[in-house]
C-alpha atoms as a PDB file:
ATOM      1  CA  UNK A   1      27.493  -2.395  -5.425  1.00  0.00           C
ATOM      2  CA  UNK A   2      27.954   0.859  -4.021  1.00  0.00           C
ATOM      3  CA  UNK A   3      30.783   0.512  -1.277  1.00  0.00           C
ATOM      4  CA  UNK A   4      29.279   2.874   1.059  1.00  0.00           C
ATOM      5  CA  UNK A   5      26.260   0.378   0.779  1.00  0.00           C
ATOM      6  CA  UNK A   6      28.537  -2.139   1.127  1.00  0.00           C
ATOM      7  CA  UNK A   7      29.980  -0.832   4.388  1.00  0.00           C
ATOM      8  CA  UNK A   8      27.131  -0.360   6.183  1.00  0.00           C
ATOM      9  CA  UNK A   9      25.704  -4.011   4.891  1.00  0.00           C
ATOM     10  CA  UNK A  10      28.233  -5.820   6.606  1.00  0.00           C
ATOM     11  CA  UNK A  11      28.358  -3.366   9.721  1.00  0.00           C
ATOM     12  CA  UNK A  12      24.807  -3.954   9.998  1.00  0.00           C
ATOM     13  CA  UNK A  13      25.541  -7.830   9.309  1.00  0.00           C
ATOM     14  CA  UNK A  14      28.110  -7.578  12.279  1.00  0.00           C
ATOM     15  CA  UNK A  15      26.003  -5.998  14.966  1.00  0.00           C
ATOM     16  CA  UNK A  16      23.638  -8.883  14.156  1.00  0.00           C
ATOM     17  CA  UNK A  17      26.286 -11.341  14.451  1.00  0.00           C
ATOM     18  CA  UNK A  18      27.646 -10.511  18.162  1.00  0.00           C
ATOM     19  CA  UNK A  19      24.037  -8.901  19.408  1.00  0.00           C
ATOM     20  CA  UNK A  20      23.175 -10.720  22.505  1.00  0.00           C
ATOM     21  CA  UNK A  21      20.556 -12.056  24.507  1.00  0.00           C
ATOM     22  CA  UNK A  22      17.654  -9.074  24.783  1.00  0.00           C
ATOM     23  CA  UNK A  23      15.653  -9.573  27.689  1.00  0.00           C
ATOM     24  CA  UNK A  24      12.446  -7.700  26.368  1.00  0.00           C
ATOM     25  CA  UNK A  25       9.343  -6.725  27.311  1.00  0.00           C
ATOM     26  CA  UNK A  26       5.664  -7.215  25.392  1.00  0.00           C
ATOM     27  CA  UNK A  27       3.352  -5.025  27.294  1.00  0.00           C
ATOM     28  CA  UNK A  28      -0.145  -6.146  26.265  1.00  0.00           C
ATOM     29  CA  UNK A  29      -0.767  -3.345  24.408  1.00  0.00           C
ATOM     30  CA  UNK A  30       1.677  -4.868  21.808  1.00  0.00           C
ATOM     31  CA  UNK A  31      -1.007  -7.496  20.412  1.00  0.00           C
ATOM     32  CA  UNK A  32      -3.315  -4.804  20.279  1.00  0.00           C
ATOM     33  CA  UNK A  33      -1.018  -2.387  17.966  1.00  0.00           C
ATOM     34  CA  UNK A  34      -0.137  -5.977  15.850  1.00  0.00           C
ATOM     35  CA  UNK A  35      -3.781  -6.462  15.486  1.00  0.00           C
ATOM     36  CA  UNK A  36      -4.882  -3.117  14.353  1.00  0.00           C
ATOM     37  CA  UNK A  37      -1.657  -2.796  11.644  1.00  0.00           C
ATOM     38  CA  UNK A  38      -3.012  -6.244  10.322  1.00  0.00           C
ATOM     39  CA  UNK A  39      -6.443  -4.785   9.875  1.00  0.00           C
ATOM     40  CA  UNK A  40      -5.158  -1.397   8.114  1.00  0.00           C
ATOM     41  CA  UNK A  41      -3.153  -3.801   6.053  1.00  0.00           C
ATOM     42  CA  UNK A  42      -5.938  -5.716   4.793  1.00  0.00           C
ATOM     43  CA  UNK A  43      -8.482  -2.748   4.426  1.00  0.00           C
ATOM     44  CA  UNK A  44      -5.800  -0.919   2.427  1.00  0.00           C
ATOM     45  CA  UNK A  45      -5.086  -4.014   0.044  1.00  0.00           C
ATOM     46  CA  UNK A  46      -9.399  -4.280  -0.069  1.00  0.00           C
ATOM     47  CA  UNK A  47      -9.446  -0.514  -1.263  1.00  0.00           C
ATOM     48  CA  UNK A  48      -6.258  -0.243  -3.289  1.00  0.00           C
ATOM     49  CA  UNK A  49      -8.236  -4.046  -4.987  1.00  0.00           C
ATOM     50  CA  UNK A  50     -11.091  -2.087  -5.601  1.00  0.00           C
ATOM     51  CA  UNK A  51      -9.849   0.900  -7.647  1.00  0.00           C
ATOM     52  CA  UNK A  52      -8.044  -1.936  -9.495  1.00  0.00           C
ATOM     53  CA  UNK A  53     -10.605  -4.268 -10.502  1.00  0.00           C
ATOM     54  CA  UNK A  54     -12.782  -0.931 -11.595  1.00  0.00           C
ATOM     55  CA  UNK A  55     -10.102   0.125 -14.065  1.00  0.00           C
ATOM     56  CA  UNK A  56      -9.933  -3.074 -14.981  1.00  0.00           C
ATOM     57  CA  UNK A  57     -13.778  -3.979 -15.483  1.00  0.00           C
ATOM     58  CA  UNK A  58     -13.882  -0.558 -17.135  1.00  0.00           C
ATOM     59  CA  UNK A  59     -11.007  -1.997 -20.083  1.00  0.00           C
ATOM     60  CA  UNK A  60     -13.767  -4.645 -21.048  1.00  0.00           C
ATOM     61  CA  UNK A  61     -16.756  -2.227 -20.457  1.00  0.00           C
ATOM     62  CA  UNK A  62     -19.115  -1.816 -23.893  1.00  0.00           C
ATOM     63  CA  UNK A  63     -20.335   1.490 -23.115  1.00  0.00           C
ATOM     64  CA  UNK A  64     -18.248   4.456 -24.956  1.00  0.00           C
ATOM     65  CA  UNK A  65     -17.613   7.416 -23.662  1.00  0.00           C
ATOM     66  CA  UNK A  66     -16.927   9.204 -19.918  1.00  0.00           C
ATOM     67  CA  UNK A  67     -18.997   7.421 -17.549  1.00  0.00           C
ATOM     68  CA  UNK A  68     -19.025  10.588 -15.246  1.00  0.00           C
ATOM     69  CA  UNK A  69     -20.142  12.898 -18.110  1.00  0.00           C
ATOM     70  CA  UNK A  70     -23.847  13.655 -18.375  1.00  0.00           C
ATOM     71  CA  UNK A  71     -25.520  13.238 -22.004  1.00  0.00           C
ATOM     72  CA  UNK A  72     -26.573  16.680 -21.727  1.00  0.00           C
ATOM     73  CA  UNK A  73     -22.956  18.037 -20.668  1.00  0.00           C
ATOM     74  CA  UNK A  74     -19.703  18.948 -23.417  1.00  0.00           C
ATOM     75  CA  UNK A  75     -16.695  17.592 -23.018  1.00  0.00           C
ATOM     76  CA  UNK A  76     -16.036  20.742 -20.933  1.00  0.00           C
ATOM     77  CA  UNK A  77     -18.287  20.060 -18.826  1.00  0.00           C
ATOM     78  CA  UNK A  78     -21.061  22.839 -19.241  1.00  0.00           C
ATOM     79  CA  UNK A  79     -24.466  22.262 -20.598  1.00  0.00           C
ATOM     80  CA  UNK A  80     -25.040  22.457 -24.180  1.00  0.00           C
END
């Protein structure tokens, strides 16, 4: 391990160790910002799932070819 790393692991490790007692403050704003984090969270994991499975459906698809190419269109994409 790096000792640099190392350094600031156990200063880090220290400040933990002899922090004390925080008297804080949860506005209610704070359950709001939790709430709306979780929901990016979980529409991010739905779309980031979605490209997935596509690719993945795609790897077992029977049809050959570009599905975004045209029958009438070249591989360059101009009409024959």
């Amino acid at each position: 391990m790096n000792p640099a790393r190392l350094v600031s692991l156990l200063g880090a490790a220290a400040a933990l160790a002899f922090s004390s007692v925080a008297h804080a403050y949860l506005d209610p704003g704070t359950g709001s910002i939790l709430l709306q984090g979780l929901l990016a969270a979980i529409a991010g994991g739905l779309v980031v799932g979605r490209l997935y499975w596509t690719k993945f459906k795609g790897l077992f698809s029977l049809s050959k070819g570009d599905p975004e190419k045209k029958p009438h269109e070249t591989d360059d994409g101009t009409p024959k």
